[in-house]
Protein backbone atom coordinates (compact mmCIF):
# COMPACT_ATOMS: atom_id res chain seq x y z
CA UNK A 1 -2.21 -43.15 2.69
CA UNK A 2 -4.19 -46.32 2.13
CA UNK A 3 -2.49 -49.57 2.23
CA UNK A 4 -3.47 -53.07 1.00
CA UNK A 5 -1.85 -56.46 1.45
CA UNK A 6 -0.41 -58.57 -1.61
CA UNK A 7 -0.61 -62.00 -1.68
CA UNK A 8 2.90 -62.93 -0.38
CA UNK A 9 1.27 -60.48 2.87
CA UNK A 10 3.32 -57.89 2.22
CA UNK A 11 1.96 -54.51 2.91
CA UNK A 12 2.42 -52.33 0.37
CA UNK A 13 1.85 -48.03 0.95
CA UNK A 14 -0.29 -46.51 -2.40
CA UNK A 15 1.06 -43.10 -2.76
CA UNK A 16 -1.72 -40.91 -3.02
CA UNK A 17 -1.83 -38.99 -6.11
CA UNK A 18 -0.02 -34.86 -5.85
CA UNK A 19 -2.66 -33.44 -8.32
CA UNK A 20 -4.20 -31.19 -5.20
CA UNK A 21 -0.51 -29.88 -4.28
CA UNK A 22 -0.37 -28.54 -7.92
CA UNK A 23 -3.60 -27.43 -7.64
CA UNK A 24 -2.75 -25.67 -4.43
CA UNK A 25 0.41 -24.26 -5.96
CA UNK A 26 -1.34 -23.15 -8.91
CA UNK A 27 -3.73 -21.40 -6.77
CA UNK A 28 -1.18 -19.57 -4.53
CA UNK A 29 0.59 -18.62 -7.73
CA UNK A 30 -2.64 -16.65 -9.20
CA UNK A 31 -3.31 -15.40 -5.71
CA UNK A 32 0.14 -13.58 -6.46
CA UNK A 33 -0.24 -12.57 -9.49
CA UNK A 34 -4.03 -11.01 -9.03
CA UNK A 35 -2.03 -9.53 -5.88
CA UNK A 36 1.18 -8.11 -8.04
CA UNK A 37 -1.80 -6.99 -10.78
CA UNK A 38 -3.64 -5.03 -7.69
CA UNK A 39 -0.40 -3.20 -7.05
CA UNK A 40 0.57 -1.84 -10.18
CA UNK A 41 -3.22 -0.78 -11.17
CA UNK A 42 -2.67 1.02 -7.29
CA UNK A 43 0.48 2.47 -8.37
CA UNK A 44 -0.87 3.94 -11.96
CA UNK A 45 -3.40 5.71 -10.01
CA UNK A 46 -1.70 7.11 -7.66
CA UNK A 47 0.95 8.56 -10.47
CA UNK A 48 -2.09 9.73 -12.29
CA UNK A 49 -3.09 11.71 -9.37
CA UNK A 50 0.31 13.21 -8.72
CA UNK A 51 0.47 14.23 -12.70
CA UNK A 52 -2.76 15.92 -12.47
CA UNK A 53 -3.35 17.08 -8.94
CA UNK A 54 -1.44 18.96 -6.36
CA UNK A 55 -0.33 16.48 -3.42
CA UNK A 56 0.97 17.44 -0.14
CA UNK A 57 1.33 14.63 2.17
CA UNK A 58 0.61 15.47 6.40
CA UNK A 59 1.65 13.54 9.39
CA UNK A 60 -0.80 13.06 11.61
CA UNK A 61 -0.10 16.06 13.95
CA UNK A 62 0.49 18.38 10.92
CA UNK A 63 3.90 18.11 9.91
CA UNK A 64 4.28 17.89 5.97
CA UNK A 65 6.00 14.52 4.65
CA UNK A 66 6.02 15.33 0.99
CA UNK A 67 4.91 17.38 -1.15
CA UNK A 68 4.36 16.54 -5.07
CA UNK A 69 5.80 19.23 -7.82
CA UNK A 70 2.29 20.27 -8.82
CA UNK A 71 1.78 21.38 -5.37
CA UNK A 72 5.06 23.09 -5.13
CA UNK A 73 5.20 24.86 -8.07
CA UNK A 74 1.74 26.03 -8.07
CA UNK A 75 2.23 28.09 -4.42
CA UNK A 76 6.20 28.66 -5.25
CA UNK A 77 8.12 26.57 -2.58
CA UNK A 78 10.77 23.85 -2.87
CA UNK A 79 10.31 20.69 -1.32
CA UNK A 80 13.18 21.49 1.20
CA UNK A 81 11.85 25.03 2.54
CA UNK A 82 8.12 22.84 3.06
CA UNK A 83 9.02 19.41 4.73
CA UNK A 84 8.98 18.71 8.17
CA UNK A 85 7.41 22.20 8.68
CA UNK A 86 3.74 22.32 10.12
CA UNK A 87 0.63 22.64 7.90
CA UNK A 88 0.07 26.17 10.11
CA UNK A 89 2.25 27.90 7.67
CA UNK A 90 -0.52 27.99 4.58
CA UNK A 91 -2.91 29.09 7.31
CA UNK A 92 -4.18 32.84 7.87
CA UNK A 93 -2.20 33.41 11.29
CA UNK A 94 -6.00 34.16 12.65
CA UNK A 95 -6.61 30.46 11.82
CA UNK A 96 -3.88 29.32 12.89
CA UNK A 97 -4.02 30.31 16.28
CA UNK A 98 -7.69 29.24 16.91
CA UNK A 99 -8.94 26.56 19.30
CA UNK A 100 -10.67 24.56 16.06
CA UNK A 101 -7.09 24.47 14.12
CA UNK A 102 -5.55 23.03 17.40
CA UNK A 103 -8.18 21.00 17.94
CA UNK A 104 -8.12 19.56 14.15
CA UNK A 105 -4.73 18.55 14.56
CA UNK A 106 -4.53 17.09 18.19
């Protein structure tokens, strides 16, 4: 803050003007809302995906986390009889049981 002396030697504090605070505002505000606008174009794809494709979500040592309708109706399971069991029950038990399949999912 700048400050200047009157004649009676008073010293008097200029307030500096707020116009970069509302600026900075504005600016955190449309950071948001480009943010929020990110989201929801996110969002719409992924429901796009799960209308058109079939989803099945993995953990990363194999266990299945969800599973979308597309992908359970289209092999006949329910999401209860699927999740928390291991990808290794789609897989040929030949597969299954082979070094690269354990190695895949160590």
């Amino acid at each position: 803050m700048k400050k200047k002396v009157t004649s009676a030697s008073k010293k008097v504090v200029a307030a500096k003007k707020r116009a970069p605070v509302v600026k900075k505002a504005s600016a955190v505000a449309n950071g948001a809302a480009k943010q929020k606008l990110h989201l929801m174009d996110l969002e719409g794809q992924i429901a796009a995906i799960n209308k058109a494709q079939a989803v099945i979500e993995f953990s990363l040592d194999g266990k299945i986390l969800h599973a979308n309708d597309n992908f359970l109706n289209a092999l006949g399971y329910s999401l209860d009889e699927v999740k928390g069991q291991h990808h290794g029950m789609f897989a040929e038990p030949a597969y299954r049981s082979s070094p690269e399949y354990a190695a895949f999912w160590e």
